[in-house]
PDB file of N, CA and C in Angstrom:
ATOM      1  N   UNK A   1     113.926  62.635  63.222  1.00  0.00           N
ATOM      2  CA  UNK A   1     114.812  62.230  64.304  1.00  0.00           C
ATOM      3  C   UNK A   1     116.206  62.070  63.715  1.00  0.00           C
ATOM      4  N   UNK A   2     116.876  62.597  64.035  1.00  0.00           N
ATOM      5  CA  UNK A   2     118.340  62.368  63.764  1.00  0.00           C
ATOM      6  C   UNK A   2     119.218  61.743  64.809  1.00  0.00           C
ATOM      7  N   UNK A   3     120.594  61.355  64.196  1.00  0.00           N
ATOM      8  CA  UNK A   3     121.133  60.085  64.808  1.00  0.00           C
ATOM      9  C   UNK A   3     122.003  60.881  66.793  1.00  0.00           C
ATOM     10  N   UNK A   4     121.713  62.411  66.167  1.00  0.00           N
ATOM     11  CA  UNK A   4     122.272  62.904  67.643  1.00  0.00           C
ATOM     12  C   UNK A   4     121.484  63.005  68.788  1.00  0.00           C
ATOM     13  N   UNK A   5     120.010  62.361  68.319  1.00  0.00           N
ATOM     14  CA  UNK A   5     118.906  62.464  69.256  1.00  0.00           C
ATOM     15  C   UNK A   5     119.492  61.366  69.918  1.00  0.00           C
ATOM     16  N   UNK A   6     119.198  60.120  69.540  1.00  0.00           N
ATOM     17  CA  UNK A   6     119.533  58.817  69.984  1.00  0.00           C
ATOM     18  C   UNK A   6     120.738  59.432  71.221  1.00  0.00           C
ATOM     19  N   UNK A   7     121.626  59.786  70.270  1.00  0.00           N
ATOM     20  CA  UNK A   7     123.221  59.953  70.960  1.00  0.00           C
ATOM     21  C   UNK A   7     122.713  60.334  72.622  1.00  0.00           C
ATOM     22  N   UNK A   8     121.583  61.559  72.751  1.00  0.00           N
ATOM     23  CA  UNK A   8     121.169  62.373  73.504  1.00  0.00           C
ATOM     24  C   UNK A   8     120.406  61.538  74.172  1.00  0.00           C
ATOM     25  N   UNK A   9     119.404  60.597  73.746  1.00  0.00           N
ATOM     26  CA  UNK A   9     118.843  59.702  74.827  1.00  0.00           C
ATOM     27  C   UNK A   9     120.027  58.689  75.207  1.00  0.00           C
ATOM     28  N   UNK A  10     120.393  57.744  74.503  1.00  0.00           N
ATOM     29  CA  UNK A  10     121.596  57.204  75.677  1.00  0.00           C
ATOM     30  C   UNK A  10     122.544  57.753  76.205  1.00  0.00           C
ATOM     31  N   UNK A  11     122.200  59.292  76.575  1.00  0.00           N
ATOM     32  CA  UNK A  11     123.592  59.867  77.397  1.00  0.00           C
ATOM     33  C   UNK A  11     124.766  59.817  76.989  1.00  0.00           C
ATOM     34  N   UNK A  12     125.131  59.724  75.569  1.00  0.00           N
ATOM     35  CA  UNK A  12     126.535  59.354  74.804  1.00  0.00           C
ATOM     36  C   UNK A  12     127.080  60.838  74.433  1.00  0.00           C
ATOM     37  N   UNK A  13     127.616  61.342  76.343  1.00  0.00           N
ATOM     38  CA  UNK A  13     127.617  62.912  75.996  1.00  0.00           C
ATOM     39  C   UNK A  13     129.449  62.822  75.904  1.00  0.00           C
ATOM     40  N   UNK A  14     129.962  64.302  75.750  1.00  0.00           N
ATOM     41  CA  UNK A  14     131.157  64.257  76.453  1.00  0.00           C
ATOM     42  C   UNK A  14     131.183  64.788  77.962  1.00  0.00           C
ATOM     43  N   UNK A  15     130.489  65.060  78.575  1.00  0.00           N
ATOM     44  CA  UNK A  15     130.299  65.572  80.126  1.00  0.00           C
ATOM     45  C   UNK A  15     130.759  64.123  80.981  1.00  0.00           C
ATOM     46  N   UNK A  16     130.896  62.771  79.699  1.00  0.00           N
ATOM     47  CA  UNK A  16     131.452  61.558  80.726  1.00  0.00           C
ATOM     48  C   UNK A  16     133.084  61.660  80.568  1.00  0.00           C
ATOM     49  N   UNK A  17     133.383  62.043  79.384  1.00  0.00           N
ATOM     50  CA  UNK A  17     134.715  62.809  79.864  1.00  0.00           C
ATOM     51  C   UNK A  17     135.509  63.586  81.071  1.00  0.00           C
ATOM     52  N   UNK A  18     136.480  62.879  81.507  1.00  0.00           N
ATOM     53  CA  UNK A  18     137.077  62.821  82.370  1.00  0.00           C
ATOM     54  C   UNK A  18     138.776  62.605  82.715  1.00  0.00           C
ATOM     55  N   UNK A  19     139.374  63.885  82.699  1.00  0.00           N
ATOM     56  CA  UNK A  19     140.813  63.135  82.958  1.00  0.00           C
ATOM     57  C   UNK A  19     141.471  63.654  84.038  1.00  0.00           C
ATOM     58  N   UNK A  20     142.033  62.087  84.148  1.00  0.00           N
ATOM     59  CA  UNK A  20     142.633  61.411  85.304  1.00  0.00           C
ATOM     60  C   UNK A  20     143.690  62.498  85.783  1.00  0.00           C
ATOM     61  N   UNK A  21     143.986  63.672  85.794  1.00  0.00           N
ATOM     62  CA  UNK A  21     145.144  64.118  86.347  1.00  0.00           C
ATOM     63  C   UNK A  21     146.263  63.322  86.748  1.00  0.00           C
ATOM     64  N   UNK A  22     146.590  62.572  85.912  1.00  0.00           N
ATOM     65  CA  UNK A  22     147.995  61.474  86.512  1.00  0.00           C
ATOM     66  C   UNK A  22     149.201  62.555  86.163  1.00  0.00           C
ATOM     67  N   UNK A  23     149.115  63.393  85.290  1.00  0.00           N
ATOM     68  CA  UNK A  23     150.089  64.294  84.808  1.00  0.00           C
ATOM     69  C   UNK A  23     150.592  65.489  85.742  1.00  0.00           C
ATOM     70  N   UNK A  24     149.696  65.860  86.986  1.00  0.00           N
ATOM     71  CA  UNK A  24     150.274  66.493  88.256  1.00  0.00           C
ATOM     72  C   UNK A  24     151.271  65.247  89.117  1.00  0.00           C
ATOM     73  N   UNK A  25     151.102  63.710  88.916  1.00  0.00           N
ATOM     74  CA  UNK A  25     151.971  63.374  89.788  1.00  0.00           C
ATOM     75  C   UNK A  25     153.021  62.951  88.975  1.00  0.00           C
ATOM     76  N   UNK A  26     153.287  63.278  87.596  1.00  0.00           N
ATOM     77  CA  UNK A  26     154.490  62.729  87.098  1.00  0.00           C
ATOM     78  C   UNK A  26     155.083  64.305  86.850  1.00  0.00           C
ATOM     79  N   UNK A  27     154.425  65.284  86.579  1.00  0.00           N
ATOM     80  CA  UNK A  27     155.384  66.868  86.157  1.00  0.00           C
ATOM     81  C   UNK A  27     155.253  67.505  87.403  1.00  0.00           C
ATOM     82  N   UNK A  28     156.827  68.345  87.057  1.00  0.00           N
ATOM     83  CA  UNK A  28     156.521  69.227  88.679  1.00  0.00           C
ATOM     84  C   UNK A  28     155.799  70.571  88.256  1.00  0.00           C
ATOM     85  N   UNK A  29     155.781  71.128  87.556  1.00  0.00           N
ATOM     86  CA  UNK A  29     155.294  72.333  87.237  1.00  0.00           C
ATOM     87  C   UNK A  29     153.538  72.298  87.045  1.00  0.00           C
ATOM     88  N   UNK A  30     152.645  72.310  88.518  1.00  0.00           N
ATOM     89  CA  UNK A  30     151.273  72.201  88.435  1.00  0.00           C
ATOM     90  C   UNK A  30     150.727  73.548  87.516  1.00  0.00           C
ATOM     91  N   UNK A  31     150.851  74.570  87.431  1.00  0.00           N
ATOM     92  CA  UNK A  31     150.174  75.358  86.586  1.00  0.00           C
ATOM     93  C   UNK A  31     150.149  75.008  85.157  1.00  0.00           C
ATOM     94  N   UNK A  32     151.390  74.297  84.833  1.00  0.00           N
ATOM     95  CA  UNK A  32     151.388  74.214  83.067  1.00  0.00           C
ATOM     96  C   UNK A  32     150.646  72.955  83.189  1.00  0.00           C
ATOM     97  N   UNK A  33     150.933  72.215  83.584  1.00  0.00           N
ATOM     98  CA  UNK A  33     149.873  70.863  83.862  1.00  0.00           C
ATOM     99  C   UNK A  33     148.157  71.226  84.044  1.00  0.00           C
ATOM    100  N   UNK A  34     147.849  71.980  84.680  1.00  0.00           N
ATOM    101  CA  UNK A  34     146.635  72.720  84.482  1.00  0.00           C
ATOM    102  C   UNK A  34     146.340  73.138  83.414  1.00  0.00           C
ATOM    103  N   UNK A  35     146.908  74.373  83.060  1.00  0.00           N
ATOM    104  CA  UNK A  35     146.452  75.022  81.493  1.00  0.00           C
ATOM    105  C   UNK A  35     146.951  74.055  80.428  1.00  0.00           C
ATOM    106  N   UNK A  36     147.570  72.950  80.268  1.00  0.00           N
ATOM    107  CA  UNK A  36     147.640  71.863  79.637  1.00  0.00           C
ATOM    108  C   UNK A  36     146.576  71.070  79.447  1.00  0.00           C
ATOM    109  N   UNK A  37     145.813  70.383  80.735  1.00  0.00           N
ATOM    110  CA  UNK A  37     144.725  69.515  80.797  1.00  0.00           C
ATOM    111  C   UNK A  37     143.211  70.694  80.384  1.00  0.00           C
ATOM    112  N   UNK A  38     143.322  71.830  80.991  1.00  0.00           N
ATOM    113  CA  UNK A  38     142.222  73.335  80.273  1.00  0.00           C
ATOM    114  C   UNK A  38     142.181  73.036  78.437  1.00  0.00           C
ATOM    115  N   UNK A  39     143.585  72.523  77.835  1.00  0.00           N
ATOM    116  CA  UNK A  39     143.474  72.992  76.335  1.00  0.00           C
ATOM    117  C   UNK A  39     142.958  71.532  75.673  1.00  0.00           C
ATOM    118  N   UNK A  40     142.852  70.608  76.216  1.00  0.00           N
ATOM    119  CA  UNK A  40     143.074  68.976  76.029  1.00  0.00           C
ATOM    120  C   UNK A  40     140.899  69.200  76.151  1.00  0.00           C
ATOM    121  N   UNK A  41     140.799  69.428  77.337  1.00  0.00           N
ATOM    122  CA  UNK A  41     139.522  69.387  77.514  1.00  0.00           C
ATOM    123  C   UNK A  41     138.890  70.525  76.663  1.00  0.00           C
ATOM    124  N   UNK A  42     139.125  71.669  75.994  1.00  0.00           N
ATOM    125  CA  UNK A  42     138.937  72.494  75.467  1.00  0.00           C
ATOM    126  C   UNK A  42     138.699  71.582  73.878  1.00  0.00           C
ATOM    127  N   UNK A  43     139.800  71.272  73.306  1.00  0.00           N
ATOM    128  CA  UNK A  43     139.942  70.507  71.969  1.00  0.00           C
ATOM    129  C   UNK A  43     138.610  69.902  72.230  1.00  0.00           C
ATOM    130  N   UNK A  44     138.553  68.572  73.486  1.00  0.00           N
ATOM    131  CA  UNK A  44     137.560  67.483  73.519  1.00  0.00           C
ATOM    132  C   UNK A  44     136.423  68.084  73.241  1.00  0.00           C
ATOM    133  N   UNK A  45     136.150  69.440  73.769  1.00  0.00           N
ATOM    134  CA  UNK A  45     135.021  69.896  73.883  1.00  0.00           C
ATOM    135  C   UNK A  45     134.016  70.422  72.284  1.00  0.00           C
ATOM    136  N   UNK A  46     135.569  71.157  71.654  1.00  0.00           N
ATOM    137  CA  UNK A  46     134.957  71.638  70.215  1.00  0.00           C
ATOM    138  C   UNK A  46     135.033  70.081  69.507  1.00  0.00           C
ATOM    139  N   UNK A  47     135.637  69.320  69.467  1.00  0.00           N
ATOM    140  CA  UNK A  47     135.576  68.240  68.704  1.00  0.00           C
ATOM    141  C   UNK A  47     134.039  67.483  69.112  1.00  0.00           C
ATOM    142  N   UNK A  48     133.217  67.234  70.356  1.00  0.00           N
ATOM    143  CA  UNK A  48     132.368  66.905  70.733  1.00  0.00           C
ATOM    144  C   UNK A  48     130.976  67.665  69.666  1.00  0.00           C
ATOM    145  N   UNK A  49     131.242  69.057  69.926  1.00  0.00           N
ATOM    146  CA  UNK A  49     130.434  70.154  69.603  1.00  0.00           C
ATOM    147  C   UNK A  49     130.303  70.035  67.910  1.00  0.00           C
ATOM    148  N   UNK A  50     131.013  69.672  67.218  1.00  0.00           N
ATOM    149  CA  UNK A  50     131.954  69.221  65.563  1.00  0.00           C
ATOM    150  C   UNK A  50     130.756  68.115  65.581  1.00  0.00           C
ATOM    151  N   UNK A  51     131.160  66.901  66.485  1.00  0.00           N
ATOM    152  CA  UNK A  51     130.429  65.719  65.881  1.00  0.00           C
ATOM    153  C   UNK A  51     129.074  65.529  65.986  1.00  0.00           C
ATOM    154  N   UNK A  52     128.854  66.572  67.255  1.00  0.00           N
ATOM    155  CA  UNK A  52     127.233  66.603  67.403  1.00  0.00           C
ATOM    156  C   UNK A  52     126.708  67.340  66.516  1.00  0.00           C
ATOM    157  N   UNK A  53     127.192  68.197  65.757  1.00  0.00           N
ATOM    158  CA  UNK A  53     126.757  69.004  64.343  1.00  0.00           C
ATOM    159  C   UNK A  53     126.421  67.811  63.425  1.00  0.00           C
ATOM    160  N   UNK A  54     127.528  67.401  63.271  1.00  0.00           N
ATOM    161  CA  UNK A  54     126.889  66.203  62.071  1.00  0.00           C
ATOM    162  C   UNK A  54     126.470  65.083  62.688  1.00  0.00           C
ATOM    163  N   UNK A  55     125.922  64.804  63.816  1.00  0.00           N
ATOM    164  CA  UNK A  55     124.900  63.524  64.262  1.00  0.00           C
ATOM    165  C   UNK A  55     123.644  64.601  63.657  1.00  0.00           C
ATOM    166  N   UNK A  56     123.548  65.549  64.638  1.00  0.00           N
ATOM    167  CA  UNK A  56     122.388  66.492  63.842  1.00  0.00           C
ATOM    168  C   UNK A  56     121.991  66.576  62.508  1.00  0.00           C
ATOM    169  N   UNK A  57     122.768  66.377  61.681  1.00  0.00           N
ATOM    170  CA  UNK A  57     122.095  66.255  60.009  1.00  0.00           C
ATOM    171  C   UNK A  57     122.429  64.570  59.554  1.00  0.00           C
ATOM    172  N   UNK A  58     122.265  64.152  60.414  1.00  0.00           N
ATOM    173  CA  UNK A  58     121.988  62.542  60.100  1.00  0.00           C
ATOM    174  C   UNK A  58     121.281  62.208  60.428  1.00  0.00           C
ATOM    175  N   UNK A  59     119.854  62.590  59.541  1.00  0.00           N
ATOM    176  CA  UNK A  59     118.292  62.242  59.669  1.00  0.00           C
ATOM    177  C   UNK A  59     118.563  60.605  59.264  1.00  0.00           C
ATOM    178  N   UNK A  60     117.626  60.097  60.287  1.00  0.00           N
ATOM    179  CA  UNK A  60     117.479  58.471  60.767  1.00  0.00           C
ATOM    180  C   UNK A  60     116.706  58.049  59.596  1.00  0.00           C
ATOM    181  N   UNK A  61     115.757  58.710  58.539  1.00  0.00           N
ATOM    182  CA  UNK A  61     114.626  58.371  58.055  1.00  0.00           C
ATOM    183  C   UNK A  61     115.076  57.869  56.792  1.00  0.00           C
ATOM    184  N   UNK A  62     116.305  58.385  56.556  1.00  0.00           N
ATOM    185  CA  UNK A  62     116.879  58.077  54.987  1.00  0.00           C
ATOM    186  C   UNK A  62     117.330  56.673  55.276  1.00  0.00           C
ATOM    187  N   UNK A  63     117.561  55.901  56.231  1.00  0.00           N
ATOM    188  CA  UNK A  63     117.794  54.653  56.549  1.00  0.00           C
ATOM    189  C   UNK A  63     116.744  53.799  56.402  1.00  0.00           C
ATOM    190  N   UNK A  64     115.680  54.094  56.378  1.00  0.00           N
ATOM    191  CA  UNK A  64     113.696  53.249  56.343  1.00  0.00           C
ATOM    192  C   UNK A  64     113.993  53.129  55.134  1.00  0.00           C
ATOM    193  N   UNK A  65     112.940  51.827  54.692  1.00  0.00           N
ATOM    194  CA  UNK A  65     112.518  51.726  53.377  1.00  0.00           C
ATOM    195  C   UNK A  65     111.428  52.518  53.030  1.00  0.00           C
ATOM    196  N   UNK A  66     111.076  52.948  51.596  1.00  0.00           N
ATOM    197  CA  UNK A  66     110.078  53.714  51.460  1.00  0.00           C
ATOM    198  C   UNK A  66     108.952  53.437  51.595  1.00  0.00           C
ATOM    199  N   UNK A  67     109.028  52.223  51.934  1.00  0.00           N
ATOM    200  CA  UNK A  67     107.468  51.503  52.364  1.00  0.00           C
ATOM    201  C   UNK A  67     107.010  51.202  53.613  1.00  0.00           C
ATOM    202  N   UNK A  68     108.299  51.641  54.581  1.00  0.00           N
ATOM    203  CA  UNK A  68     107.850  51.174  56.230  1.00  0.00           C
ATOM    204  C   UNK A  68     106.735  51.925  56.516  1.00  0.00           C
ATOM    205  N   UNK A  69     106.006  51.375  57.478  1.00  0.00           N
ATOM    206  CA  UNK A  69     104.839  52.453  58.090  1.00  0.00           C
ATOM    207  C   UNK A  69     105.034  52.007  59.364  1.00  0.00           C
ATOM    208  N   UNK A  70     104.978  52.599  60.257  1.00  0.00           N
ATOM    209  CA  UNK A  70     104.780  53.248  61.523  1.00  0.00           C
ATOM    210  C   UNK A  70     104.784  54.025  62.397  1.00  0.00           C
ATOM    211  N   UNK A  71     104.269  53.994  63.840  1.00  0.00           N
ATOM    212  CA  UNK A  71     103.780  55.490  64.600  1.00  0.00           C
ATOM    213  C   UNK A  71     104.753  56.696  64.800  1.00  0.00           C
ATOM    214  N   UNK A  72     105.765  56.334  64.219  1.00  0.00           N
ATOM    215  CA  UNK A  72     107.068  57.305  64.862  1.00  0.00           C
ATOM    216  C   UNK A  72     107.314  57.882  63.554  1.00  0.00           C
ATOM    217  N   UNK A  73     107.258  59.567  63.337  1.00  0.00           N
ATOM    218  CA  UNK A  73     107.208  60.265  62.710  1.00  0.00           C
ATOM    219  C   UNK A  73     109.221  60.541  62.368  1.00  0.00           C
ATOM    220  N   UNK A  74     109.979  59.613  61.768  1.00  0.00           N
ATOM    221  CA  UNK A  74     111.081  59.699  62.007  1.00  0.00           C
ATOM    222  C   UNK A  74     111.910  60.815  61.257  1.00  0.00           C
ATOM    223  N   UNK A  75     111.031  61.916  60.322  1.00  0.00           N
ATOM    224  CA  UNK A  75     111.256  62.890  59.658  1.00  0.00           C
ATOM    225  C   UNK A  75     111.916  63.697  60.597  1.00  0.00           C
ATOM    226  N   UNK A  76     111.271  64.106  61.530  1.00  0.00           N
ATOM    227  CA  UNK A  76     111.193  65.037  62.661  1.00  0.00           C
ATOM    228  C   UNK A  76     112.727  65.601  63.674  1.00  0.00           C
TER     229      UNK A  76
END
């Protein structure tokens, strides 16, 4: 089990990412304000994709002592 599983059961996605478009009511130019907020959410997205790589090789098991025993196979 690695630490991006967890991430994945409490829903600790970026899909809760969300922005506020406040930047269409302060600029007048809506298209650059668009492909602006496109490159912002773009970044969020590879940076998301980045950290879920390395939750993925942060096996949970190297955290146990070598003597715990129980039912949860945390290698996995």
């Amino acid at each position: 089990m690695a630490l991006k599983d967890v991430f994945t059961v409490l829903q600790l996605t970026d899909d809760q990412l969300e922005l506020g478009h406040l930047a269409q009511y302060i600029f007048p130019d809506p298209n650059h304000v668009a492909q602006s907020e496109q490159e912002i959410s773009q970044a969020f997205h590879q940076a998301f994709a980045a950290f879920y790589d390395q939750l993925d090789q942060f096996k949970l098991d190297h955290l146990l002592k070598e003597d715990a025993v129980g039912t949860i196979d945390w290698a996995e």
